[in-house]
C-alpha atoms as a PDB file:
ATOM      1  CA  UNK A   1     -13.349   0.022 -10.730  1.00  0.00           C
ATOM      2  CA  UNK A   2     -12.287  -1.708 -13.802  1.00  0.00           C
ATOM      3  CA  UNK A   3      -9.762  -4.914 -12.843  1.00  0.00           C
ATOM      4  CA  UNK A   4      -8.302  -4.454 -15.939  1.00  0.00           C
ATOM      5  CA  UNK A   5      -6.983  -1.160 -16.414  1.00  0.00           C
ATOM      6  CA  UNK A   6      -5.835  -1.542 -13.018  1.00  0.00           C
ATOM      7  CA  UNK A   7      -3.865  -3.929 -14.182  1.00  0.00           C
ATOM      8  CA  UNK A   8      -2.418  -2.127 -17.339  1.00  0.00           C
ATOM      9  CA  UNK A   9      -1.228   0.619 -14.555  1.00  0.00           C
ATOM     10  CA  UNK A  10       0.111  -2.322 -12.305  1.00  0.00           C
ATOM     11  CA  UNK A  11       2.110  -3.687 -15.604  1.00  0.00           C
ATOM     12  CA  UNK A  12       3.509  -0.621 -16.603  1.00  0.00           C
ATOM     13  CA  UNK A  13       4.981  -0.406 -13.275  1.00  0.00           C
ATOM     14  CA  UNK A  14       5.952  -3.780 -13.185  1.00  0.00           C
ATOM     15  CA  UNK A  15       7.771  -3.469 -16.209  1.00  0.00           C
ATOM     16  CA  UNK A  16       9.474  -0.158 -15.896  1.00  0.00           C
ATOM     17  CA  UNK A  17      10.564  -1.535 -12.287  1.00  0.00           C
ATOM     18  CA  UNK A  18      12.193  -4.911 -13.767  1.00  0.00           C
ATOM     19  CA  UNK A  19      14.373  -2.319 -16.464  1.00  0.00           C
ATOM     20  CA  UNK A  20      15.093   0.201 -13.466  1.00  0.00           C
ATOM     21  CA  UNK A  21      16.887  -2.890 -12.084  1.00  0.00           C
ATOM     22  CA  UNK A  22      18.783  -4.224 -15.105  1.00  0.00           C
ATOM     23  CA  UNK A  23      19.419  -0.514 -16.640  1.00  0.00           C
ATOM     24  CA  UNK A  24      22.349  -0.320 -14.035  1.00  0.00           C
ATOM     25  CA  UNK A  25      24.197  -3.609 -15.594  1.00  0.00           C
ATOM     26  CA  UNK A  26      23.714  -2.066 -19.505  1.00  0.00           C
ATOM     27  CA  UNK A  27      24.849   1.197 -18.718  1.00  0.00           C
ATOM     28  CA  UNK A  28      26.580   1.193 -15.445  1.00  0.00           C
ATOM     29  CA  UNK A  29      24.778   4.251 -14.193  1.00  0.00           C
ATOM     30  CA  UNK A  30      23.186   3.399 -11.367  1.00  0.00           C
ATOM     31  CA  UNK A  31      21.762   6.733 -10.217  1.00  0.00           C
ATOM     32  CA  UNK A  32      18.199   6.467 -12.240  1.00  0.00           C
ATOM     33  CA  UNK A  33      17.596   3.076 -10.037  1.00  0.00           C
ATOM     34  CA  UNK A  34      18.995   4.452  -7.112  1.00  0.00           C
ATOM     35  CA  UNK A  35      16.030   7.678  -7.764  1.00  0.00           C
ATOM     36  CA  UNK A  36      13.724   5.518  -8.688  1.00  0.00           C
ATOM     37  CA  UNK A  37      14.039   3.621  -5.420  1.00  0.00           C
ATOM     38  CA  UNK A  38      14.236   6.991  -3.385  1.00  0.00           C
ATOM     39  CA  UNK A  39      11.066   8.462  -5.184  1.00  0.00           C
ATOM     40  CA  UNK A  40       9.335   4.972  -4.279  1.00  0.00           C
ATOM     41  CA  UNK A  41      10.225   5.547  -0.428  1.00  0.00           C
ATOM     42  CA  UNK A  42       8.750   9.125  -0.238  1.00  0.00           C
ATOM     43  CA  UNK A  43       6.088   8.266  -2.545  1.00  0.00           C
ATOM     44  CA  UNK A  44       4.973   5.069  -0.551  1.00  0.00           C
ATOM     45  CA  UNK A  45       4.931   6.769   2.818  1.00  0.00           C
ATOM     46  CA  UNK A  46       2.766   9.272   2.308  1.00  0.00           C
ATOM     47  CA  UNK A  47       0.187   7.462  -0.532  1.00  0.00           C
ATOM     48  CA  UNK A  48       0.482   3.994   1.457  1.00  0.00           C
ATOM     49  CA  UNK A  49       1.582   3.642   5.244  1.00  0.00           C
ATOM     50  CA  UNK A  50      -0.090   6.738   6.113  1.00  0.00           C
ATOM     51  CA  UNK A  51      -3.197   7.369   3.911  1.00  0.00           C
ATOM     52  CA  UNK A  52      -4.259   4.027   2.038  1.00  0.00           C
ATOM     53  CA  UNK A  53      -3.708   1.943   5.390  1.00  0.00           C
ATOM     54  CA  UNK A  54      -3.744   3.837   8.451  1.00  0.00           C
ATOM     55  CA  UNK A  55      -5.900   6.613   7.358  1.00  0.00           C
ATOM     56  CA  UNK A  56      -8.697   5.311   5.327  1.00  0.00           C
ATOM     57  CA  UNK A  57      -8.397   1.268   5.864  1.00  0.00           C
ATOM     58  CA  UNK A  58      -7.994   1.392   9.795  1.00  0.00           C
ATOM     59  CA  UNK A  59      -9.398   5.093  10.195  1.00  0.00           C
ATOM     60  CA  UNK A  60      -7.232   5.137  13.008  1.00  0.00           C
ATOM     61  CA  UNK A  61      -6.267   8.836  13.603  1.00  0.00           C
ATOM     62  CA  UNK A  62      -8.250  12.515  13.280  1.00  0.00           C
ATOM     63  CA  UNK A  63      -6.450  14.660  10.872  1.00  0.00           C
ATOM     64  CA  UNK A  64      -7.642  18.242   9.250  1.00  0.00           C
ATOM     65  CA  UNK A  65     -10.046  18.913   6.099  1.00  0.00           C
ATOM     66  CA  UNK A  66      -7.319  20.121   4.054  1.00  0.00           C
ATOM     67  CA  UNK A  67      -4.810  16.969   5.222  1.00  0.00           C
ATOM     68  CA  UNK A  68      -7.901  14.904   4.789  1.00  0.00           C
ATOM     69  CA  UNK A  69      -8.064  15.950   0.667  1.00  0.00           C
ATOM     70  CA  UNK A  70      -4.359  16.063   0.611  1.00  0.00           C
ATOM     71  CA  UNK A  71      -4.042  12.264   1.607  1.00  0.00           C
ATOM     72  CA  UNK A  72      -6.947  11.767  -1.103  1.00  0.00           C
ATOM     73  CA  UNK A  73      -5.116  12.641  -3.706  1.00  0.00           C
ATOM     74  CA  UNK A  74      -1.455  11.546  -2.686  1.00  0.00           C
ATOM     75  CA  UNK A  75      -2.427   7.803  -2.820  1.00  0.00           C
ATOM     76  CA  UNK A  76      -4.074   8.095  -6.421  1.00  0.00           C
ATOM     77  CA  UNK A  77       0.082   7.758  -6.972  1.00  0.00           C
ATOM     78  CA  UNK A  78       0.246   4.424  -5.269  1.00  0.00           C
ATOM     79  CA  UNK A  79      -1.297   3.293  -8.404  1.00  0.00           C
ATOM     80  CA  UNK A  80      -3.088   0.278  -5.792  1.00  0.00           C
ATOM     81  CA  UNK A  81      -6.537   1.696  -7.248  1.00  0.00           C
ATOM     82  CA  UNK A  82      -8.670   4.281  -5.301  1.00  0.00           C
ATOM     83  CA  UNK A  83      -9.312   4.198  -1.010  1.00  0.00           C
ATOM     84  CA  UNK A  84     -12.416   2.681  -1.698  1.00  0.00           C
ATOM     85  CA  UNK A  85     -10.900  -0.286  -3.738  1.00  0.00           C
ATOM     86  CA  UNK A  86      -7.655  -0.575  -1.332  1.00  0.00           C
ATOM     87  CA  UNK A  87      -9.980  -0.023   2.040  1.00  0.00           C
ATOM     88  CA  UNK A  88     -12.252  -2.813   0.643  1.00  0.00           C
ATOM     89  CA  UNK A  89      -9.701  -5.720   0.029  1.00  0.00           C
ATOM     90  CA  UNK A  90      -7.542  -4.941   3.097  1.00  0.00           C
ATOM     91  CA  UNK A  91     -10.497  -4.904   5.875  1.00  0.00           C
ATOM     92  CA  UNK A  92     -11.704  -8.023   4.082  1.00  0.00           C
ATOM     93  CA  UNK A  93      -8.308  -9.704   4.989  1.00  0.00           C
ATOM     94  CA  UNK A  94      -8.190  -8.347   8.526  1.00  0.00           C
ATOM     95  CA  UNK A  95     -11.672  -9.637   8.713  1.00  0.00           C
ATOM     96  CA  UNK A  96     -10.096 -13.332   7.411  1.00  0.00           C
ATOM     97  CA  UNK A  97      -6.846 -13.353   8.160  1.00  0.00           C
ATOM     98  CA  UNK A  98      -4.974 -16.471   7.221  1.00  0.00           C
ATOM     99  CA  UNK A  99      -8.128 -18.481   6.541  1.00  0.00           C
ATOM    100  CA  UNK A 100      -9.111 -19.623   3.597  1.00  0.00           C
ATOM    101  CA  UNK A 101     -11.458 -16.511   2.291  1.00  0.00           C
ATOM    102  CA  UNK A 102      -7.563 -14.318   2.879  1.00  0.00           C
ATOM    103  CA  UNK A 103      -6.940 -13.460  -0.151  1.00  0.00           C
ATOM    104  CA  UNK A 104      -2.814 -12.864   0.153  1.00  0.00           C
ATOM    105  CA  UNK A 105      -2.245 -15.264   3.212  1.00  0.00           C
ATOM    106  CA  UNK A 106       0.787 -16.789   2.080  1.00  0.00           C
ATOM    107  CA  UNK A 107      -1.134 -20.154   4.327  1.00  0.00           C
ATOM    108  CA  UNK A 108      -2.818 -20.627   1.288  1.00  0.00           C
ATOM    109  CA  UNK A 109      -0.150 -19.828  -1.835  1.00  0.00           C
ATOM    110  CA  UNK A 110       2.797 -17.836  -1.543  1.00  0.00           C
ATOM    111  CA  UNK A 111       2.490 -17.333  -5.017  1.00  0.00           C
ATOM    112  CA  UNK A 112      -0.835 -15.945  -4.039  1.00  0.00           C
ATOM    113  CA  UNK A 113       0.546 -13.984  -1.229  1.00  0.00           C
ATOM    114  CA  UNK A 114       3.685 -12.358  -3.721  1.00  0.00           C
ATOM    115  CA  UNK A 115       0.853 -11.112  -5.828  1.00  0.00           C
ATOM    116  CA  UNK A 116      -1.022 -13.382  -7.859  1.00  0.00           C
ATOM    117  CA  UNK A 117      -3.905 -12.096  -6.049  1.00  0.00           C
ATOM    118  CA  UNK A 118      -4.143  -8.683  -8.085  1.00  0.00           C
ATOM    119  CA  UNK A 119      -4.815 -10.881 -11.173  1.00  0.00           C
ATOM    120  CA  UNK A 120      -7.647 -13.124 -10.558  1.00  0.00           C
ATOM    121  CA  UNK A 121     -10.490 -12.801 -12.085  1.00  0.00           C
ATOM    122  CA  UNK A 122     -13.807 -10.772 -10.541  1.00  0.00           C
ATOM    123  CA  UNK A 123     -15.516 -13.581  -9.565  1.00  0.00           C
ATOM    124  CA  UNK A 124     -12.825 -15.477  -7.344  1.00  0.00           C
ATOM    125  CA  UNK A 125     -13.178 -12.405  -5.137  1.00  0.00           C
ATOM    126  CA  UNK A 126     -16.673 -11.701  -5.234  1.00  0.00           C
ATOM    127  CA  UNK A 127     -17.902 -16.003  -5.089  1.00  0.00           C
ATOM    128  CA  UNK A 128     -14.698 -17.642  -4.209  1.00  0.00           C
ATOM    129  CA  UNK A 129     -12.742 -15.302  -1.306  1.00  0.00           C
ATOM    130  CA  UNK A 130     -16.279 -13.235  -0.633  1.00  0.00           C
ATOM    131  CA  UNK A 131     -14.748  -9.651  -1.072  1.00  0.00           C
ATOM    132  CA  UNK A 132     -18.468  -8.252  -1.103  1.00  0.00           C
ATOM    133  CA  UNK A 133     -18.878  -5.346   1.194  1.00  0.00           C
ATOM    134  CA  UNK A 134     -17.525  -1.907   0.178  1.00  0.00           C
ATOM    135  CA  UNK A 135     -16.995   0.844   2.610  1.00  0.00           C
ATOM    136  CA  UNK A 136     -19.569   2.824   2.846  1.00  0.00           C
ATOM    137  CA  UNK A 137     -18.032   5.025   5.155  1.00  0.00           C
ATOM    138  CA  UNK A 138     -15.846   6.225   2.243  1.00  0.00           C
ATOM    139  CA  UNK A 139     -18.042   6.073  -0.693  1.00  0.00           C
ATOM    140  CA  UNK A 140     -20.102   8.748   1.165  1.00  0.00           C
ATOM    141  CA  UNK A 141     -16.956  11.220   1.321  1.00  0.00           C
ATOM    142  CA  UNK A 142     -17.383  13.666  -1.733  1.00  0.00           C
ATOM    143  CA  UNK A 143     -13.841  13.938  -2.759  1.00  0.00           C
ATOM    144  CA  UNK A 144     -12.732   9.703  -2.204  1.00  0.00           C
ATOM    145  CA  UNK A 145     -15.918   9.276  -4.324  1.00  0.00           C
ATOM    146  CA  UNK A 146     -14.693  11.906  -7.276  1.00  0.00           C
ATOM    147  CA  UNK A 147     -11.278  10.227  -7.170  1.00  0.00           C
ATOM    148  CA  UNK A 148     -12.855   6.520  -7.338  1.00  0.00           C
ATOM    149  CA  UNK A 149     -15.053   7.395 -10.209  1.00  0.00           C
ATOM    150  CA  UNK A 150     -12.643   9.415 -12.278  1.00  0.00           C
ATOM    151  CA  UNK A 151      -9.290   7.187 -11.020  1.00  0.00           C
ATOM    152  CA  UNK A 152      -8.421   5.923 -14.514  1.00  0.00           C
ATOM    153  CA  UNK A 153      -9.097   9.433 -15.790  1.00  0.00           C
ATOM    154  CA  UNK A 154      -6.265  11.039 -13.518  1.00  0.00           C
ATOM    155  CA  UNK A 155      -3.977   8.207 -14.543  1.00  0.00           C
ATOM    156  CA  UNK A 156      -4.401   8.594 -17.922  1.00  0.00           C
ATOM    157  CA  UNK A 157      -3.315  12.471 -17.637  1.00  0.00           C
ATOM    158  CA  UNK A 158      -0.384  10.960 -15.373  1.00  0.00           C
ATOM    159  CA  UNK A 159       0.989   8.690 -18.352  1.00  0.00           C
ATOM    160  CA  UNK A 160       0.542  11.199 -20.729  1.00  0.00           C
ATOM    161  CA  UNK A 161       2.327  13.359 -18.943  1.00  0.00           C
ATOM    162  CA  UNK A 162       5.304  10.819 -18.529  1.00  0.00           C
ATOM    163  CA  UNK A 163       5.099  10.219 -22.740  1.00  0.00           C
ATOM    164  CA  UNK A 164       5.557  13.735 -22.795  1.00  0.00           C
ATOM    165  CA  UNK A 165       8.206  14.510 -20.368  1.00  0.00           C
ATOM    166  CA  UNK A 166      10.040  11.563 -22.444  1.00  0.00           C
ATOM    167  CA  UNK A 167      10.687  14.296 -25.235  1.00  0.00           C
ATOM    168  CA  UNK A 168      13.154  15.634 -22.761  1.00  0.00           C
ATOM    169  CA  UNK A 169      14.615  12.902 -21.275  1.00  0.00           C
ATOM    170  CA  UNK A 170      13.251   9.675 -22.002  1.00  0.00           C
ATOM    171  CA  UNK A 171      14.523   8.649 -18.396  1.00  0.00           C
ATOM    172  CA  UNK A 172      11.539  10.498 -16.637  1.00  0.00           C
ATOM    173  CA  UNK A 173       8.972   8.523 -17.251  1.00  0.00           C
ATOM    174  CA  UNK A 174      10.381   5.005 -16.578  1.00  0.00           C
ATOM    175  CA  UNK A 175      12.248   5.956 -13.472  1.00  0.00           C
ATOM    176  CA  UNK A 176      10.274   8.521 -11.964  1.00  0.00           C
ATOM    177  CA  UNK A 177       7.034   8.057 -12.776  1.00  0.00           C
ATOM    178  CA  UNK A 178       6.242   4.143 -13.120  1.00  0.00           C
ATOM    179  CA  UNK A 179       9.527   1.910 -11.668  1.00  0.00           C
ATOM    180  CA  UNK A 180       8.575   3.417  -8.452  1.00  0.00           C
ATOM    181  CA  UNK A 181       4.926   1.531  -8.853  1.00  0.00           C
ATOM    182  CA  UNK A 182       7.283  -2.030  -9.241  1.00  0.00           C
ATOM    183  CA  UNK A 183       8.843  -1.121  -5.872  1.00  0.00           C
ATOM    184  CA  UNK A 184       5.590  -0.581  -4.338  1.00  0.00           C
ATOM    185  CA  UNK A 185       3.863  -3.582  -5.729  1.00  0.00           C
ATOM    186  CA  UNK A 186       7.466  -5.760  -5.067  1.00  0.00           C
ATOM    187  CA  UNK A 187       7.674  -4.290  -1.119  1.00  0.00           C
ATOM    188  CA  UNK A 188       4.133  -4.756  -0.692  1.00  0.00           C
ATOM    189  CA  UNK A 189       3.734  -8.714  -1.656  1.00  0.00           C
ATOM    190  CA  UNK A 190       7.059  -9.563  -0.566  1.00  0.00           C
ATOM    191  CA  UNK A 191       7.403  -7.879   2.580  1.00  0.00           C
ATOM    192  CA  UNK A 192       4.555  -7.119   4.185  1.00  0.00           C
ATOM    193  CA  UNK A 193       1.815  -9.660   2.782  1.00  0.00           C
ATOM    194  CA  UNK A 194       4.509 -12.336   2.520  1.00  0.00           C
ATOM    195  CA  UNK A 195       7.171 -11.853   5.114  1.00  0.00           C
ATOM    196  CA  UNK A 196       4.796 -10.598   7.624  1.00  0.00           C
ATOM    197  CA  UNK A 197       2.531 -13.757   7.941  1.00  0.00           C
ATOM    198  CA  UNK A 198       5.595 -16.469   7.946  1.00  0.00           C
ATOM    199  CA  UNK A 199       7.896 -17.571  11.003  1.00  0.00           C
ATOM    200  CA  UNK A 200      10.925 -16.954  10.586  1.00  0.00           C
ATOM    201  CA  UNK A 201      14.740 -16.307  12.498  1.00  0.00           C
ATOM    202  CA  UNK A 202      13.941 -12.555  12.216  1.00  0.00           C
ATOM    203  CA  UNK A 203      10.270 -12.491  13.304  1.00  0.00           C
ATOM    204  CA  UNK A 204       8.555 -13.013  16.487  1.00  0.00           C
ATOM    205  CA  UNK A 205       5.302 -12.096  18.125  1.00  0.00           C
ATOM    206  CA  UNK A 206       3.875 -10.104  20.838  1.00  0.00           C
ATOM    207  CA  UNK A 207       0.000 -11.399  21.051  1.00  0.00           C
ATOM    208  CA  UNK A 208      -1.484 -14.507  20.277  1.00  0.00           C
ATOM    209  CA  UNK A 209      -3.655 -13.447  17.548  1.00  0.00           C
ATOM    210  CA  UNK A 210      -5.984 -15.518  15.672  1.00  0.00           C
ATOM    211  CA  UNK A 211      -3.830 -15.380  12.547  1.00  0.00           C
ATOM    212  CA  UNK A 212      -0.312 -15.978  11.373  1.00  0.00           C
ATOM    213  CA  UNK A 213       1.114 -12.032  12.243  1.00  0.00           C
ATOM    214  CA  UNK A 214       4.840 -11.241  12.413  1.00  0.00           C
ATOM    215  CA  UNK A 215       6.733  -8.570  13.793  1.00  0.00           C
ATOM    216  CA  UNK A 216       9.352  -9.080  11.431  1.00  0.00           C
ATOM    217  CA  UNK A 217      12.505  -7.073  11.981  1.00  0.00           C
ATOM    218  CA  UNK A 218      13.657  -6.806   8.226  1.00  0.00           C
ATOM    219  CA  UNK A 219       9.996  -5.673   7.104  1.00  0.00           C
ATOM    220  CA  UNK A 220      10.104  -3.303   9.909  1.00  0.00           C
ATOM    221  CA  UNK A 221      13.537  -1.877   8.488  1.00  0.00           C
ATOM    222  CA  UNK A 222      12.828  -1.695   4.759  1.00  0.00           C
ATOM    223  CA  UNK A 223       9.124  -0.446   5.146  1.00  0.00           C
ATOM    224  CA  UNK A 224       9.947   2.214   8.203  1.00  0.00           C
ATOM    225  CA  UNK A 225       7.555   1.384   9.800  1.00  0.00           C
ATOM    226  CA  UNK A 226       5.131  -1.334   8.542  1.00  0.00           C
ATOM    227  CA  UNK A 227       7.062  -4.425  10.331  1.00  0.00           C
ATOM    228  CA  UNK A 228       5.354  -4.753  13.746  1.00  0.00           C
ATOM    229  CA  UNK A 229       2.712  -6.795  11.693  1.00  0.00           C
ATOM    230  CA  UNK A 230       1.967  -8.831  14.532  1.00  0.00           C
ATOM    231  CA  UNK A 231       1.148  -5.685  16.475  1.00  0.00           C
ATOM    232  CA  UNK A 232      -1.020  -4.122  13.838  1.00  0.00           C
ATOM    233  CA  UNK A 233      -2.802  -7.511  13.869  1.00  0.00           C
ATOM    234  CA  UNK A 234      -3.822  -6.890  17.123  1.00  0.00           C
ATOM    235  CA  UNK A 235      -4.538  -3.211  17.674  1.00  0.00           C
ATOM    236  CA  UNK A 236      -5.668  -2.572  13.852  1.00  0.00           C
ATOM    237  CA  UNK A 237      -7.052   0.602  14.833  1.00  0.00           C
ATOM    238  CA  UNK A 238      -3.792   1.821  16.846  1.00  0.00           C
ATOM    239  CA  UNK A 239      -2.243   4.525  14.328  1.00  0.00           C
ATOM    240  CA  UNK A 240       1.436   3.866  16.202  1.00  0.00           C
ATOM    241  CA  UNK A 241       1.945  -0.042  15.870  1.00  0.00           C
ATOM    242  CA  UNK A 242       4.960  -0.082  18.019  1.00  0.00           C
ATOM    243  CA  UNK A 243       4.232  -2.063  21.754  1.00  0.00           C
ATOM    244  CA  UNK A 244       7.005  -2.381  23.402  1.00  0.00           C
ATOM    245  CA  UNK A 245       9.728   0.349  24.568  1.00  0.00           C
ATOM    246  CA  UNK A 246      12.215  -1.467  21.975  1.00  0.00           C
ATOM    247  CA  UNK A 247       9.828  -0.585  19.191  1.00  0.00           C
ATOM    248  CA  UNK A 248       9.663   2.626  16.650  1.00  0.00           C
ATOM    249  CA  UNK A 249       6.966   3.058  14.379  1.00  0.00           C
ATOM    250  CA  UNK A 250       8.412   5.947  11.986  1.00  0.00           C
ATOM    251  CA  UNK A 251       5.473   6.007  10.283  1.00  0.00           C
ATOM    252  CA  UNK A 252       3.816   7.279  13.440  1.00  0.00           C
ATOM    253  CA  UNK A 253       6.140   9.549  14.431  1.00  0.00           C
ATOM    254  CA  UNK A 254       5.554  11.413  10.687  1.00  0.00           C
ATOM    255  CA  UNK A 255       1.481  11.175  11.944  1.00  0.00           C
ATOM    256  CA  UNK A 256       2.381  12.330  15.287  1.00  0.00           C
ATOM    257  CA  UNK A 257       4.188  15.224  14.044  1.00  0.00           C
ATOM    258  CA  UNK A 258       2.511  16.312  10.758  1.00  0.00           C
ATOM    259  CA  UNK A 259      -1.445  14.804  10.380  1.00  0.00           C
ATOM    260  CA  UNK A 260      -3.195  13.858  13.616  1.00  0.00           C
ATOM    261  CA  UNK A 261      -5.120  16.471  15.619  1.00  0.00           C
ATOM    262  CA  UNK A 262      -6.225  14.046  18.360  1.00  0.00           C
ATOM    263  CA  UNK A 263      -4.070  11.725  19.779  1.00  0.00           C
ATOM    264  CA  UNK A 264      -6.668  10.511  22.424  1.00  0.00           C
ATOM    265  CA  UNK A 265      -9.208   9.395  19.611  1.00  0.00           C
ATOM    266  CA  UNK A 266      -8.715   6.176  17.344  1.00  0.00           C
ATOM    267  CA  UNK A 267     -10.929   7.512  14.666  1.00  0.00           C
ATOM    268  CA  UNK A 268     -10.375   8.807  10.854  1.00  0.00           C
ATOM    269  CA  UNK A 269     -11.978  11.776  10.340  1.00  0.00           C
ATOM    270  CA  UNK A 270     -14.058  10.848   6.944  1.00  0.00           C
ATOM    271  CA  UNK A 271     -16.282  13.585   5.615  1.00  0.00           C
END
């Protein structure tokens, strides 16, 4: 995929996020951020908790053809780049967690870990942090492969669509269709890349992994569900990340309820 119109997407949501948060102080009306921030929530669940990372990084439940397309295309909203891209830099830093090939471990820059990352250059992933293997197991899948090869096609339609929604209210398109990428991008290098791999009064830890991991309880509350890092560190494949009887994985429960067909099987279905 090309690095640098995935960055144009990443900016436009950067920037649109940044006014979605000062908006409130110019105007006083607050309800566009407070949407924004709502839209971000059921956006993210979907696109990222259950399909980018549980579904195609961790293939970690069964789900139905029709689910199986429907996750597909939900996380093209994420705006994180296609399953392929996303499943290839997140098993890389299961694979090196916290070492010096991790390429957010907040061991090695926490200005790396807040997102720095996403704007390196190709080669310090491919000679420098050794991001070389792509999944193969989703390349192979006929619709992940149309949506990785025509990614930056589909966005384009979904900021024109934005410009022209503008004509009507020139709040759609900042608020609703790009600040929500900031809060996704923001929740995701804060929180969970951050957060989650540093000791802290609100974290602890269940197994003594080979990493860094946190269960952190203010990750757990703000993602719903993508807190028990520490847990997910050491049962990557477990679709419900929750351990003990004092823990809730929400974003299981939604599986549980709406996607999975076998609970007794730790595979993704991938065509």
């Amino acid at each position: 995929m090309n690095i640098y119109l995935m960055r144009s997407i990443w900016t436009i949501g950067l920037i649109s996020w940044a006014f979605s948060l000062v908006y409130p102080l110019m105007s006083g009306d607050y309800l566009w951020t407070v949407l924004a921030f709502c839209i971000s929530k059921i956006v993210t669940i979907p696109a990222h908790h259950i399909a980018m990372h549980r579904y195609f990084a961790h293939r970690s439940f069964i789900t139905t053809r029709r689910k199986h397309v429907f996750l597909t295309w939900t996380s093209i909203l994420l705006g994180a780049g296609s399953p392929v891209l996303y499943s290839t830099t997140h098993r890389h830093h299961h694979k090196h967690s916290d070492n010096q090939y991790d390429i957010h471990s907040p061991n090695n820059s926490i200005w790396q870990s807040l997102g720095t990352w996403q704007i390196k250059p190709f080669e310090w992933f491919n000679k420098v942090k050794l991001v070389r293997v792509v999944p193969k197991d989703l390349i192979r899948d006929p619709v992940i492969k149309y949506v990785h090869h025509n990614y930056f096609k589909i966005w384009g339609l979904i900021i024109c669509t934005g410009i022209l929604l503008s004509f009507i209210d020139w709040h759609i398109p900042i608020f609703i269709f790009f600040a929500p990428l900031g809060w996704y991008i923001f929740s995701s290098g804060f929180f969970v890349n951050t957060l989650s791999h540093l000791t802290t009064k609100i974290s602890y830890r269940n197994f003594d992994t080979d990493d860094n991991s946190q269960n952190n309880k203010l990750v757990h509350w703000y993602t719903l569900g993508e807190g028990l890092h520490n847990n997910h560190h050491a049962f990557p494949n477990a679709y419900n990340q929750a351990r003990k009887s004092n823990e809730f994985d929400f974003v299981a429960w939604i599986i549980e309820k709406l996607f999975i067909v076998d609970k007794s099987d730790n595979r993704a279905w991938i065509f």
